[in-house]
Protein backbone atom coordinates (compact mmCIF):
# COMPACT_ATOMS: atom_id res chain seq x y z
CA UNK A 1 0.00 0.00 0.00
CA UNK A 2 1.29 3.73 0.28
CA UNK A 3 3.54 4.44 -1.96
CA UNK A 4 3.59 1.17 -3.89
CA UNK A 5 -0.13 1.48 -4.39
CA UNK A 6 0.02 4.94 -6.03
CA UNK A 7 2.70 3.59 -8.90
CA UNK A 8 1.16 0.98 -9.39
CA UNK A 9 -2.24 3.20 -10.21
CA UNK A 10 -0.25 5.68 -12.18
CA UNK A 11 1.11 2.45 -14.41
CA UNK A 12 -2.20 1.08 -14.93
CA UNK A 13 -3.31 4.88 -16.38
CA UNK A 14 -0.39 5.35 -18.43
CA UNK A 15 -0.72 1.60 -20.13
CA UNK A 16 -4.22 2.40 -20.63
CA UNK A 17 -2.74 5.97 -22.33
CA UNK A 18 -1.12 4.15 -24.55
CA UNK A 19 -4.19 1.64 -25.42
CA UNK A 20 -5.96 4.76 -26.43
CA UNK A 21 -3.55 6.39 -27.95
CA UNK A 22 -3.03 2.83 -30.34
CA UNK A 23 -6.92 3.25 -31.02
CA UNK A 24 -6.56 6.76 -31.88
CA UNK A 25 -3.55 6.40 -34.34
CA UNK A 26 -5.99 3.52 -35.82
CA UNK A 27 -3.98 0.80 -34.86
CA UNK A 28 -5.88 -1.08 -32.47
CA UNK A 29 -6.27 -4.78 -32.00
CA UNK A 30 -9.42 -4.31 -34.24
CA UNK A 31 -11.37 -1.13 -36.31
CA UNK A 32 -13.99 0.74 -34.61
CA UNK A 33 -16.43 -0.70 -37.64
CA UNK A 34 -15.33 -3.63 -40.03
CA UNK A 35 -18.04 -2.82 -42.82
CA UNK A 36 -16.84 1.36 -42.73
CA UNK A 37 -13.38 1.46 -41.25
CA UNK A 38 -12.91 5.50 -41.49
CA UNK A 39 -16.84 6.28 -40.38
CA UNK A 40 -15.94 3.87 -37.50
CA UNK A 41 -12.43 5.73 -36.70
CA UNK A 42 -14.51 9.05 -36.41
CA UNK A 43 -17.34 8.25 -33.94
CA UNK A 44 -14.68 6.23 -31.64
CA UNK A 45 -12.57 9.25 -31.13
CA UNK A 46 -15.53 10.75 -30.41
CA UNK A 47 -15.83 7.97 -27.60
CA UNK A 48 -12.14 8.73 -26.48
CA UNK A 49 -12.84 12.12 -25.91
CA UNK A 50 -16.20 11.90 -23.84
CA UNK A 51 -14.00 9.40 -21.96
CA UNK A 52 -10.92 11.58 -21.47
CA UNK A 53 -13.08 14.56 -20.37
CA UNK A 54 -14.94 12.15 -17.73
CA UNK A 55 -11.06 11.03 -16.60
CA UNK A 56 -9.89 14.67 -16.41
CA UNK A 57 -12.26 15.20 -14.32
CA UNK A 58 -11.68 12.65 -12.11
CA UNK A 59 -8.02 13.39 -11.77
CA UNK A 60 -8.77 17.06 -11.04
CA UNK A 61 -10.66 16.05 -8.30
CA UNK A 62 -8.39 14.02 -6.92
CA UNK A 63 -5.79 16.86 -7.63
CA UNK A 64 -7.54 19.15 -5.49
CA UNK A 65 -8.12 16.76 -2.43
CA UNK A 66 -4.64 16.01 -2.30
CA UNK A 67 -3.14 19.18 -2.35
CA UNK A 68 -5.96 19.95 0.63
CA UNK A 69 -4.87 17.45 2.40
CA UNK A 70 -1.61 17.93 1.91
CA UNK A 71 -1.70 21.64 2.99
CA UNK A 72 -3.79 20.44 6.26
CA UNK A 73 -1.07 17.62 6.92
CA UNK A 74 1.59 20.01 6.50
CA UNK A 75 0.41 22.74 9.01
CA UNK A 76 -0.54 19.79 11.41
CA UNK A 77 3.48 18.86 11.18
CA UNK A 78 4.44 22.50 11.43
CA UNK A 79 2.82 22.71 15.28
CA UNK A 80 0.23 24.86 16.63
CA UNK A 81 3.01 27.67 16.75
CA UNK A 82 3.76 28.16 13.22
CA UNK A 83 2.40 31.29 11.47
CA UNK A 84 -0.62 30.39 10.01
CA UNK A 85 -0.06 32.82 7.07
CA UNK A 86 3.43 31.62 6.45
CA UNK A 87 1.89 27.74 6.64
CA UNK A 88 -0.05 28.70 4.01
CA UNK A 89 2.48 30.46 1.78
CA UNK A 90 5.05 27.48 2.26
CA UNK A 91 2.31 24.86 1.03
CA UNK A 92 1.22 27.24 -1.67
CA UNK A 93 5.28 27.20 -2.61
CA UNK A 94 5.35 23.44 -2.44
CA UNK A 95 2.22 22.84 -4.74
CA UNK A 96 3.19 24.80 -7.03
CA UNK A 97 6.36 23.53 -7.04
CA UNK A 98 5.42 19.98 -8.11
CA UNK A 99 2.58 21.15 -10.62
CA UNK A 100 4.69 23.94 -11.98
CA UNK A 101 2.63 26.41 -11.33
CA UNK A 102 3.47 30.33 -10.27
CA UNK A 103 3.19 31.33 -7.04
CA UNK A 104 0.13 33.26 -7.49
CA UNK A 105 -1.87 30.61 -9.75
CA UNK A 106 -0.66 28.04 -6.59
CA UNK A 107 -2.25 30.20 -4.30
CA UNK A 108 -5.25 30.66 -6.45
CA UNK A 109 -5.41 26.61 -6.92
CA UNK A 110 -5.04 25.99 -3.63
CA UNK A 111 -7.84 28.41 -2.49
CA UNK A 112 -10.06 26.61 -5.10
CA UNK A 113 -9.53 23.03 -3.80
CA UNK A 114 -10.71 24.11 -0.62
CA UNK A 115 -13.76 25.65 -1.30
CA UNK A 116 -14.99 22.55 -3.90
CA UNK A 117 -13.62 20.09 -0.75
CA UNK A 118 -14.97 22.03 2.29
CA UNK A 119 -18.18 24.41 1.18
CA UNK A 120 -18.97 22.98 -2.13
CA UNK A 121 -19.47 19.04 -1.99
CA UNK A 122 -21.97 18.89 -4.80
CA UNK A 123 -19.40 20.77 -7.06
CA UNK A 124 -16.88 17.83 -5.56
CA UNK A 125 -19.27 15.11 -6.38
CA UNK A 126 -19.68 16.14 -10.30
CA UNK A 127 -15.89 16.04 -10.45
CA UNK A 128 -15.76 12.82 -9.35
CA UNK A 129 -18.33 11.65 -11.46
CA UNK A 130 -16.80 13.33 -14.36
CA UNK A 131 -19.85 15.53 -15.56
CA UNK A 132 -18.27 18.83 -14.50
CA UNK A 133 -14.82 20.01 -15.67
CA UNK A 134 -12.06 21.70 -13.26
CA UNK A 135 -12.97 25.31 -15.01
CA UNK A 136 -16.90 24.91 -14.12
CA UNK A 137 -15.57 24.39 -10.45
CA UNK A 138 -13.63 27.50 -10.79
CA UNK A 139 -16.31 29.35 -12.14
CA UNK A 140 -18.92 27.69 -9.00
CA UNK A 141 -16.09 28.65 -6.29
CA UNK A 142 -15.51 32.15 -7.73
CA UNK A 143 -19.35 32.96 -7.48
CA UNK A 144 -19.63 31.40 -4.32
CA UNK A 145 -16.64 32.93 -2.51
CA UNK A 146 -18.67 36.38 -2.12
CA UNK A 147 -21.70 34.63 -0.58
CA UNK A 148 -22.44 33.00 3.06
CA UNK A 149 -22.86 29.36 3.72
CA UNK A 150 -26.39 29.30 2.99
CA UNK A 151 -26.05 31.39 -0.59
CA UNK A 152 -23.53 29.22 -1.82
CA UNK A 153 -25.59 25.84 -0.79
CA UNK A 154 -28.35 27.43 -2.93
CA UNK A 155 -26.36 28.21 -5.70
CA UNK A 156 -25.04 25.08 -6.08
CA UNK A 157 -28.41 23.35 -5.68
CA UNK A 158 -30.10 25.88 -8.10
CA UNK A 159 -27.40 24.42 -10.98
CA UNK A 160 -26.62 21.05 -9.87
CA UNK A 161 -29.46 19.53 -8.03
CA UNK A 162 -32.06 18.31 -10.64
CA UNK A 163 -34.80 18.20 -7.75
CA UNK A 164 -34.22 21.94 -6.35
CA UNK A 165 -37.48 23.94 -6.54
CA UNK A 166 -36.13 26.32 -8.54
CA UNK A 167 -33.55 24.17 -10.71
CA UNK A 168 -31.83 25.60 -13.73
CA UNK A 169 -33.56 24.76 -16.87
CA UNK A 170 -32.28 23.80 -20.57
CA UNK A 171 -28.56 22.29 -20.86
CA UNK A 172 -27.12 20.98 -18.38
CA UNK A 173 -24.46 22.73 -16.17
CA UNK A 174 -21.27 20.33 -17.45
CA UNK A 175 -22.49 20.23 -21.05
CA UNK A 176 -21.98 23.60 -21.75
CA UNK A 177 -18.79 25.50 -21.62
CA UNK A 178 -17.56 27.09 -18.62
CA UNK A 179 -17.46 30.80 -19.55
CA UNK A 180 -21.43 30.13 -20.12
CA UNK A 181 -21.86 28.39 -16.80
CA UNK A 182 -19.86 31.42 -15.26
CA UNK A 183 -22.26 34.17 -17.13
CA UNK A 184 -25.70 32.24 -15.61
CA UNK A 185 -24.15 31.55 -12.34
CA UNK A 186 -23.10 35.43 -11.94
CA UNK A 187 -26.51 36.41 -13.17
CA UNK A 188 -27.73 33.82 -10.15
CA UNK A 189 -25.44 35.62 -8.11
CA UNK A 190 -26.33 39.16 -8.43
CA UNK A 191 -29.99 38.43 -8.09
CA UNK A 192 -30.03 36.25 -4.78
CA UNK A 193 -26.86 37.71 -3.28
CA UNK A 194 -27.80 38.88 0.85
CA UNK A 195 -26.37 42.32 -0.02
CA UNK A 196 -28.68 45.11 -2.70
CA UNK A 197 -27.37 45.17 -5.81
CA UNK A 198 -27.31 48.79 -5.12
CA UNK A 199 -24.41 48.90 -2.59
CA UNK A 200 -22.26 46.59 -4.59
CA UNK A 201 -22.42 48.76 -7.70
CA UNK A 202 -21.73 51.44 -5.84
CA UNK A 203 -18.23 50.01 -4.37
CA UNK A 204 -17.28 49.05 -8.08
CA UNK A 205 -17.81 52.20 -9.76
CA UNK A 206 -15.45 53.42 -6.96
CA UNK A 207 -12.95 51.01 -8.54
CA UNK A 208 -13.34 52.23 -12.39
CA UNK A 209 -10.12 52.12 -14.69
CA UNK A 210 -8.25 51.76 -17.50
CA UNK A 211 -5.69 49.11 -17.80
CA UNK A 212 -2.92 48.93 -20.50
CA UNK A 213 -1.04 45.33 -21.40
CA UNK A 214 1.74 44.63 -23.35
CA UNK A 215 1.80 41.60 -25.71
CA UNK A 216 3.54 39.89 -28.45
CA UNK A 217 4.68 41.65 -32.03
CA UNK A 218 4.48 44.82 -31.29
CA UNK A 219 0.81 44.94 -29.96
CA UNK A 220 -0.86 45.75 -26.41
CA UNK A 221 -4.35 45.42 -25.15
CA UNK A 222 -6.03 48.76 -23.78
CA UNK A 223 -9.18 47.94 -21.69
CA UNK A 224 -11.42 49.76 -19.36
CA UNK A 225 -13.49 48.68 -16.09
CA UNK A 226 -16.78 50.40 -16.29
CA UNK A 227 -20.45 50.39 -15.24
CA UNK A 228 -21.98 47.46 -17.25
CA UNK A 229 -24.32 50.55 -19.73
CA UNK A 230 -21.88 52.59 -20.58
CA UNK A 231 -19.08 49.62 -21.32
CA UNK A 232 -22.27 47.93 -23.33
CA UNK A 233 -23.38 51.13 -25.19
CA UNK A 234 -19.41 51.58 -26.65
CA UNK A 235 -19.49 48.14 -27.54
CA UNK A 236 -22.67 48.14 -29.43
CA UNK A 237 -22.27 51.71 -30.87
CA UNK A 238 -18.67 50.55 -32.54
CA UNK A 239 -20.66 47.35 -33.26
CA UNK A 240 -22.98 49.77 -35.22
CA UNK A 241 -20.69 51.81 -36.82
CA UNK A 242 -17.90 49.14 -38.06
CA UNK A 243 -20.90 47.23 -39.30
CA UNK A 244 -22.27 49.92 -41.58
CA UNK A 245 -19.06 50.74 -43.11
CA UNK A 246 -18.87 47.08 -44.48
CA UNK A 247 -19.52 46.60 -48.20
CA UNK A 248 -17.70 45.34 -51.37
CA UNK A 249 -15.06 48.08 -51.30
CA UNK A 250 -13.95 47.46 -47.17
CA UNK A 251 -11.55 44.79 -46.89
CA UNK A 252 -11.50 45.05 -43.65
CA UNK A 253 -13.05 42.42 -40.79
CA UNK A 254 -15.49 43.19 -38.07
CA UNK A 255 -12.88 43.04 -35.49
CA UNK A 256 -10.48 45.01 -37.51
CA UNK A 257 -13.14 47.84 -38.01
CA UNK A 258 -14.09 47.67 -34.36
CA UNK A 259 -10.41 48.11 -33.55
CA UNK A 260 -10.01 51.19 -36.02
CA UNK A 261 -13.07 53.15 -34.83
CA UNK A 262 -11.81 52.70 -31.21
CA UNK A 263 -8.72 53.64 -31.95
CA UNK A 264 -9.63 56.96 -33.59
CA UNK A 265 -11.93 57.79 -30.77
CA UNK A 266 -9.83 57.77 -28.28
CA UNK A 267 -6.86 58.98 -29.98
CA UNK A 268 -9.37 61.80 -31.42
CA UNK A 269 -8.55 61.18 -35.19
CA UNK A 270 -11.57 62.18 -36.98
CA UNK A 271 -14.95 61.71 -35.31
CA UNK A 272 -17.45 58.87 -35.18
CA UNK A 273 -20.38 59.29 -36.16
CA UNK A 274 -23.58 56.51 -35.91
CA UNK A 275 -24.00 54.48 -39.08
CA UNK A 276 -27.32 53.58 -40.20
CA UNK A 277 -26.95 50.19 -40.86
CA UNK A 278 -28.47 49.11 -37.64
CA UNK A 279 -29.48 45.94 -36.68
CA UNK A 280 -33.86 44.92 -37.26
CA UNK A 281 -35.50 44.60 -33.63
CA UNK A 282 -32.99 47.07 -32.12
CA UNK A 283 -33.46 49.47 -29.08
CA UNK A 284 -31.90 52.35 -28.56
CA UNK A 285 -31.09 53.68 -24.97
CA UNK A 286 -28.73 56.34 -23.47
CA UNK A 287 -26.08 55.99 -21.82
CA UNK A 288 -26.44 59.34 -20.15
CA UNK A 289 -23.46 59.47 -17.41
CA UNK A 290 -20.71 60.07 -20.81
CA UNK A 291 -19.82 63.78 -21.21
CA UNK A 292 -21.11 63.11 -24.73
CA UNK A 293 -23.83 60.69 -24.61
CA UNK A 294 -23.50 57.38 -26.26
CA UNK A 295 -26.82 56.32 -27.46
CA UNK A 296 -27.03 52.39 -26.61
CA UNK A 297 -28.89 50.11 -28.65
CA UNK A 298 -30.38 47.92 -25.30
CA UNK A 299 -33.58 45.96 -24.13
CA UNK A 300 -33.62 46.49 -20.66
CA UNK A 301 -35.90 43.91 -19.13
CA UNK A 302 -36.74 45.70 -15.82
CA UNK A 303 -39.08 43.68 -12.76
CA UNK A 304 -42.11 46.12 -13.00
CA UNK A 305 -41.81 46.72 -9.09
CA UNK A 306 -38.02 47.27 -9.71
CA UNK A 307 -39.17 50.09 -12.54
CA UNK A 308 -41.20 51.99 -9.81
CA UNK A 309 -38.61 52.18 -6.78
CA UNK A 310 -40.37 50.02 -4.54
CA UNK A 311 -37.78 46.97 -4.48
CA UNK A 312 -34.44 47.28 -5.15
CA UNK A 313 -34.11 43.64 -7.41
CA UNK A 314 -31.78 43.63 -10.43
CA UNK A 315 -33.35 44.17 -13.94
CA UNK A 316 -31.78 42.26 -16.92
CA UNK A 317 -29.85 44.05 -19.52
CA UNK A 318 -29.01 42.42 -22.67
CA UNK A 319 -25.89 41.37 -23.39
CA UNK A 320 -24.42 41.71 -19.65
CA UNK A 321 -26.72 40.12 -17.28
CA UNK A 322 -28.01 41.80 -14.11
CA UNK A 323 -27.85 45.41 -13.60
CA UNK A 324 -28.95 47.80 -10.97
CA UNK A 325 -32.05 48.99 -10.76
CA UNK A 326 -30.85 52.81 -10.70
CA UNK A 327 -29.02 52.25 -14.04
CA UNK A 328 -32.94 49.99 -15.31
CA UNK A 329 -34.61 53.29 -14.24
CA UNK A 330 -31.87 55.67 -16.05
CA UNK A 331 -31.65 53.94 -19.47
CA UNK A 332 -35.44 53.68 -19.60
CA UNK A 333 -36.72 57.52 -18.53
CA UNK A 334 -33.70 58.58 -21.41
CA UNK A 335 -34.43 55.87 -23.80
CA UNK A 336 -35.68 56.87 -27.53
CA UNK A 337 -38.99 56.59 -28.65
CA UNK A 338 -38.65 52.96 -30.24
CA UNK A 339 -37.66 52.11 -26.85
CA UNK A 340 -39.58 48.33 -26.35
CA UNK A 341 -41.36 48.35 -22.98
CA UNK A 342 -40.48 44.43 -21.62
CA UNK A 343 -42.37 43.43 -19.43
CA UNK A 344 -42.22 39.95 -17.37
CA UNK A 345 -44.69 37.63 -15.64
CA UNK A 346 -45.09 37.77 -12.15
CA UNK A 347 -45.71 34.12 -11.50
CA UNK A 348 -42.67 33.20 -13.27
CA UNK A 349 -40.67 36.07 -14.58
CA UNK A 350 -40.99 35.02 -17.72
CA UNK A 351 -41.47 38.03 -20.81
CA UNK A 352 -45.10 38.45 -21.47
CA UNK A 353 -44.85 41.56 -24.21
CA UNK A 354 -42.65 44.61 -25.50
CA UNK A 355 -45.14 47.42 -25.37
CA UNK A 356 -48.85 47.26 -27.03
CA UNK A 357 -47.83 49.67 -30.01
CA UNK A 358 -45.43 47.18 -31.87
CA UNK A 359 -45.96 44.05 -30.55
CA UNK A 360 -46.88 42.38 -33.69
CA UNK A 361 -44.33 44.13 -35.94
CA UNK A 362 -40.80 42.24 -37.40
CA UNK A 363 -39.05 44.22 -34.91
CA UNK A 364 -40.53 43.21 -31.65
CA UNK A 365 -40.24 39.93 -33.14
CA UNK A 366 -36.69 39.96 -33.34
CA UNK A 367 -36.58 41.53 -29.30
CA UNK A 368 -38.80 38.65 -28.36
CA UNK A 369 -36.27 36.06 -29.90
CA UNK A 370 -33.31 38.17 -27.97
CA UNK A 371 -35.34 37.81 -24.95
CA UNK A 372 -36.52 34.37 -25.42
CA UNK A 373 -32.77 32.79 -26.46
CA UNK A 374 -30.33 35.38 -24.90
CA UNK A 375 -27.90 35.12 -27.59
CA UNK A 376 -26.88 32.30 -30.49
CA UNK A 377 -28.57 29.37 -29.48
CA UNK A 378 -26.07 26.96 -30.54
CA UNK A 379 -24.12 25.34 -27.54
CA UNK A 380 -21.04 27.63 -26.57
CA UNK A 381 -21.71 30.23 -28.44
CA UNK A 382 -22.27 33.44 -26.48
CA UNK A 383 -22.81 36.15 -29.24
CA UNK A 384 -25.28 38.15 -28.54
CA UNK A 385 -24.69 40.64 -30.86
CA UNK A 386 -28.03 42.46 -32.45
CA UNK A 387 -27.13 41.28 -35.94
CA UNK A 388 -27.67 37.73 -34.95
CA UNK A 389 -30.17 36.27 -37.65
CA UNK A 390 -33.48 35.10 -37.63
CA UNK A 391 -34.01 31.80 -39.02
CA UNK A 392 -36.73 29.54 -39.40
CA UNK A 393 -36.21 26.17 -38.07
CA UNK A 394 -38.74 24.31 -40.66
CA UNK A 395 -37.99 26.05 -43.35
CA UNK A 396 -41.01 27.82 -45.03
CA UNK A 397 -40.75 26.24 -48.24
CA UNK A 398 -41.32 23.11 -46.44
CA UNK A 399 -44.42 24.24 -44.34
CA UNK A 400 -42.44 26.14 -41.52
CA UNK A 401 -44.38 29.22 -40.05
CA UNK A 402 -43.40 32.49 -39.19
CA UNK A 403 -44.41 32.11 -35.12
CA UNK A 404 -41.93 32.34 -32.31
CA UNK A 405 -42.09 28.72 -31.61
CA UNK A 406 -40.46 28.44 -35.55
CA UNK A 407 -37.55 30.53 -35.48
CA UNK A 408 -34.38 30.50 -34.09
CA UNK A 409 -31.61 33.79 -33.72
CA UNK A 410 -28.40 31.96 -34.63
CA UNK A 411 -24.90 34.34 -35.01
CA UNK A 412 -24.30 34.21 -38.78
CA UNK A 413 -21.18 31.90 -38.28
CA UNK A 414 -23.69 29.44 -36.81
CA UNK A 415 -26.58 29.86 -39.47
CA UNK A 416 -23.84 29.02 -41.97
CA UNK A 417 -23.03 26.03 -40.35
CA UNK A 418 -26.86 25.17 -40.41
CA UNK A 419 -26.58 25.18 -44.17
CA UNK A 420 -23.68 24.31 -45.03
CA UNK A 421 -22.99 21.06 -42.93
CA UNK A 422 -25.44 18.20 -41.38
CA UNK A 423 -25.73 20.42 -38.01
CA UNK A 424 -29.33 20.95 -37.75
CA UNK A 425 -31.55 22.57 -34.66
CA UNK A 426 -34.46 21.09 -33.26
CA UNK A 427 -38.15 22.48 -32.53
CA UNK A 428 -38.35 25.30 -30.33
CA UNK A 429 -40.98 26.72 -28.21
CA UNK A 430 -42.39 30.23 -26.98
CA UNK A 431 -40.35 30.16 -24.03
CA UNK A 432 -37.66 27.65 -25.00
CA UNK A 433 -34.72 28.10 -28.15
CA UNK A 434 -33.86 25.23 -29.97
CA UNK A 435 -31.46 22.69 -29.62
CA UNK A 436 -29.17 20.87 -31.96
CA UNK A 437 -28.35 17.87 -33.65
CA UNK A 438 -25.07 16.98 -34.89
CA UNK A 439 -24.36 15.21 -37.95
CA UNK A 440 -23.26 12.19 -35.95
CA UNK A 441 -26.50 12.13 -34.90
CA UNK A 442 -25.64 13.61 -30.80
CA UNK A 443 -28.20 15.68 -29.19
CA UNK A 444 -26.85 18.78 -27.96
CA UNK A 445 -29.62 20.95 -25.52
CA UNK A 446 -29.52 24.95 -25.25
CA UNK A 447 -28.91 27.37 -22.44
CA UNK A 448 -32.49 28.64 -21.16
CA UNK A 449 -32.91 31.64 -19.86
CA UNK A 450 -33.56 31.67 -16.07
CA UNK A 451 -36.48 33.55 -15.66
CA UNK A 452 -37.92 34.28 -12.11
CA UNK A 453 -40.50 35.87 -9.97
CA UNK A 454 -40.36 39.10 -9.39
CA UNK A 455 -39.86 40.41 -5.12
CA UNK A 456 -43.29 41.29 -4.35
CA UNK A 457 -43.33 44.83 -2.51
CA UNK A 458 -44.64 44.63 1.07
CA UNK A 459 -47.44 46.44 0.20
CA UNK A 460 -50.83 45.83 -1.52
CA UNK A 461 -53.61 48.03 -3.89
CA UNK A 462 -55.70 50.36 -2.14
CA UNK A 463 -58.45 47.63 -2.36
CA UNK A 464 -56.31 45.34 -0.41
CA UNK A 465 -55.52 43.40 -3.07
CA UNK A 466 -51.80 42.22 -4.50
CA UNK A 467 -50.53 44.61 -7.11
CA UNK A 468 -50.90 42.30 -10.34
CA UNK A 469 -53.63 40.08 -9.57
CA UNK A 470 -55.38 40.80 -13.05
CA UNK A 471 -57.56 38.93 -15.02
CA UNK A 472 -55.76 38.07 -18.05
CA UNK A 473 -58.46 35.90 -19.81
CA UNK A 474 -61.31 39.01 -19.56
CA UNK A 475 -58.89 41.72 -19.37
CA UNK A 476 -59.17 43.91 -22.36
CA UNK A 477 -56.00 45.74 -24.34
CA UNK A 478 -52.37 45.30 -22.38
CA UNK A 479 -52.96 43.82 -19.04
CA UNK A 480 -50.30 44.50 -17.89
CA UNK A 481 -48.58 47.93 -18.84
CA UNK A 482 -52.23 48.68 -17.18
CA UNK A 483 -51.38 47.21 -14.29
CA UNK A 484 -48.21 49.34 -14.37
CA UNK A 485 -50.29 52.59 -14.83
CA UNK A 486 -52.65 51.49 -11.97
CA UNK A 487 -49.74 51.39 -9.32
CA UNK A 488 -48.36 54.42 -10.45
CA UNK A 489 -51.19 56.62 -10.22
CA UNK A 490 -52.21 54.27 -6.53
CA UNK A 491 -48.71 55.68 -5.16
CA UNK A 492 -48.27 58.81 -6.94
């Protein structure tokens, strides 16, 4: 046992590394498929690498729990007189030593194997299954660290615990990519978090910068920190501009045009001005705190108690996530006049309509799909961009409508794909985007948007009745953007 039993583990995975690495290089005892020996090759590497992700995972489990328990077996050695702080740095040092890590990412790895060990044993326990990778336990212990014992059991229940009450819908948490599972668990996060939205944004903003970077060839990354509108409206107004000064004679690429157009505004070459080749379905907001204002092509999806000051909940702004309500409230008393009114169910939080004047034009369309989906429906793919297309899923030559239920918004690069290859997306619903199909015949699921109730106010109509208990079915006009105008003249 001991050491003996760990080399002789270690052998057993590296002869079966070189097993798979024999089927890989396609020679194996035998093919993947006698009758179709390159089709075969193809779906078994396939195989191998839904296996090797399932192993990773494994051994970054174990990873972590060792270099826990090595840190704790270490400072038990040390004595109940060694500095704590030093303890720590000294196993950080030795961890990172063996792994060949930095001192910093040590640290940082170290931290992380304690929280998915100690606080966060569901995270742990889809490791060790091998259904969650070691980035989708960063992400869970990065948007945990902020909250209290209770807050982070929820959180990981709301993802990873099929039978929560309020369980994430759509794709699962370990079959999509961890910089998505990072966006919905932040957007968790800032709605359930014990301390108002409010106060938080207030202690960033305080923390506002620019950062410069150096990098390779000559090149160097310039970025700024700032509040979530104004960062969204530059991106979407260069967005606008680069994309309106495409055409036959422009050789140059979205990014490339982005990068220009940023370049000369801050440098002051020139001026920008807005391009008209807008996106169909878009909003336009302001992003008033600018010296020069920045007008923000936005939906702003704002809890109708949120709109009105009486509870402080987060409103949903597209493209980011969560906002404050203060910043809700700012973007929609400045927006323009096509500003789209969204506004959500209060059973469920799910959108109901974008304002009774253009609800049934192409353009509210378009916001519904942005609201529905989120961004490109097609797993991974977090473009959100307004120029994301709408397609329908059965095509209408072959019978396909023009409802919500038949169309998709996937990023161009995507909608190629849907044409151009044997990727295909499956039905969709009101509420739910489509899915895909791969041409190996795999099912792949979408994200879902997590809708929720809105915080009811502690306070009811002058009647004594809940604000929103409405009629739908014998309700005439817009239900509820009357219910809006009812509390606001009840509490003017």
């Amino acid at each position: 046992m001991g050491r003996a039993a760990v080399a002789r583990a270690y052998e057993g995975i590296r002869a079966a590394l070189a097993v798979l690495r024999a089927e890989v290089d396609g020679s194996g005892l035998e093919p993947f498929s006698v009758a179709d020996p390159l089709a075969g090759l193809a779906d078994g590497c396939l195989d191998i690498l839904a296996g090797a992700r399932e192993v990773e995972s494994g051994i970054a489990a174990l990873k972590a729990k060792a270099a826990v328990t090595y840190a704790e077996s270490a400072h038990a050695v040390a004595g109940p007189d060694a500095l704590v702080q030093a303890q720590e740095m000294a196993a950080a040092a030795e961890i990172g030593c063996v792994l060949a890590l930095g001192p910093r990412a040590a640290a940082t790895f170290l931290a992380t194997s304690h929280a998915v060990t100690t606080v966060l044993p569901r995270t742990l326990a889809g490791l060790q299954a091998g259904v969650l990778s070691w980035q989708h336990a960063v992400a869970m212990a990065d948007e945990a660290a902020c909250l209290d014992a209770d807050g982070a059991a929820a959180l990981e229940a709301h993802f990873l615990d099929p039978d929560a009450p309020d369980a994430a819908r759509g794709c699962p948490v370990g079959q999509m990519p961890a910089h998505r599972f990072r966006a919905k668990a932040r957007t968790w996060r800032e709605r359930h978090h014990s301390e108002s939205i409010e106060k938080r944004h207030a202690k960033s903003v305080a923390d506002r910068r620019v950062e410069f970077r150096p990098d390779q060839d000559g090149m160097a990354w310039l970025s700024a920190c700032l509040p979530a509108d104004q960062a969204l409206a530059g991106w979407n107004r260069l967005t606008a501009i680069s994309r309106s000064q495409q055409g036959p004679d422009e050789c140059r690429s979205m990014p490339q045009l982005r990068a220009d157009n940023f370049a000369d505004a801050v440098l002051g070459i020139g001026s920008i001005t807005q391009g008209s080749g807008t996106a169909a379905g878009s909003v336009e907001g302001v992003a008033s705190r600018s010296s020069s204002p920045i007008r923000a092509q936005v939906l702003v999806t704002v809890p109708v108690f949120s709109l009105t000051g009486v509870t402080d909940e987060p409103a949903m702004l597209d493209g980011y996530g969560p906002i404050p309500p203060s910043m809700a409230r700012e973007l929609v008393a400045n927006g323009a006049g096509s500003f789209y009114r969204v506004l959500v169910d209060l059973r469920d939080g799910a959108p109901l309509e974008i304002g009774r004047t253009s609800y049934r034009v192409t353009g509210a369309m378009r916001a519904w799909l942005r609201m529905r989906d989120g961004k490109c429906p097609f797993p991974g793919c977090s473009n959100n961009s307004l120029d994301n297309d709408a397609d329908h899923i059965l095509a209408w030559a072959n019978g396909g409508t023009t409802g919500i239920s038949n169309l998709g918004q996937p990023c161009p690069k995507h909608h190629k794909l849907r044409h151009t290859t044997g990727w295909k997306p499956t039905p969709a619903t009101k509420n739910e985007p489509p899915g895909w199909t791969s041409p190996t015949g795999r099912h792949y699921q979408s994200e879902h948007q997590d809708w929720e109730p809105p915080h009811w106010p502690d306070r009811k109509w002058p009647d004594g009745r809940w604000p929103g208990s409405i009629d739908v079915v014998h309700h005439h006009g817009s239900p509820w953007e009357d219910a809006l105008e009812r509390f606001l003249r009840a509490y003017a």
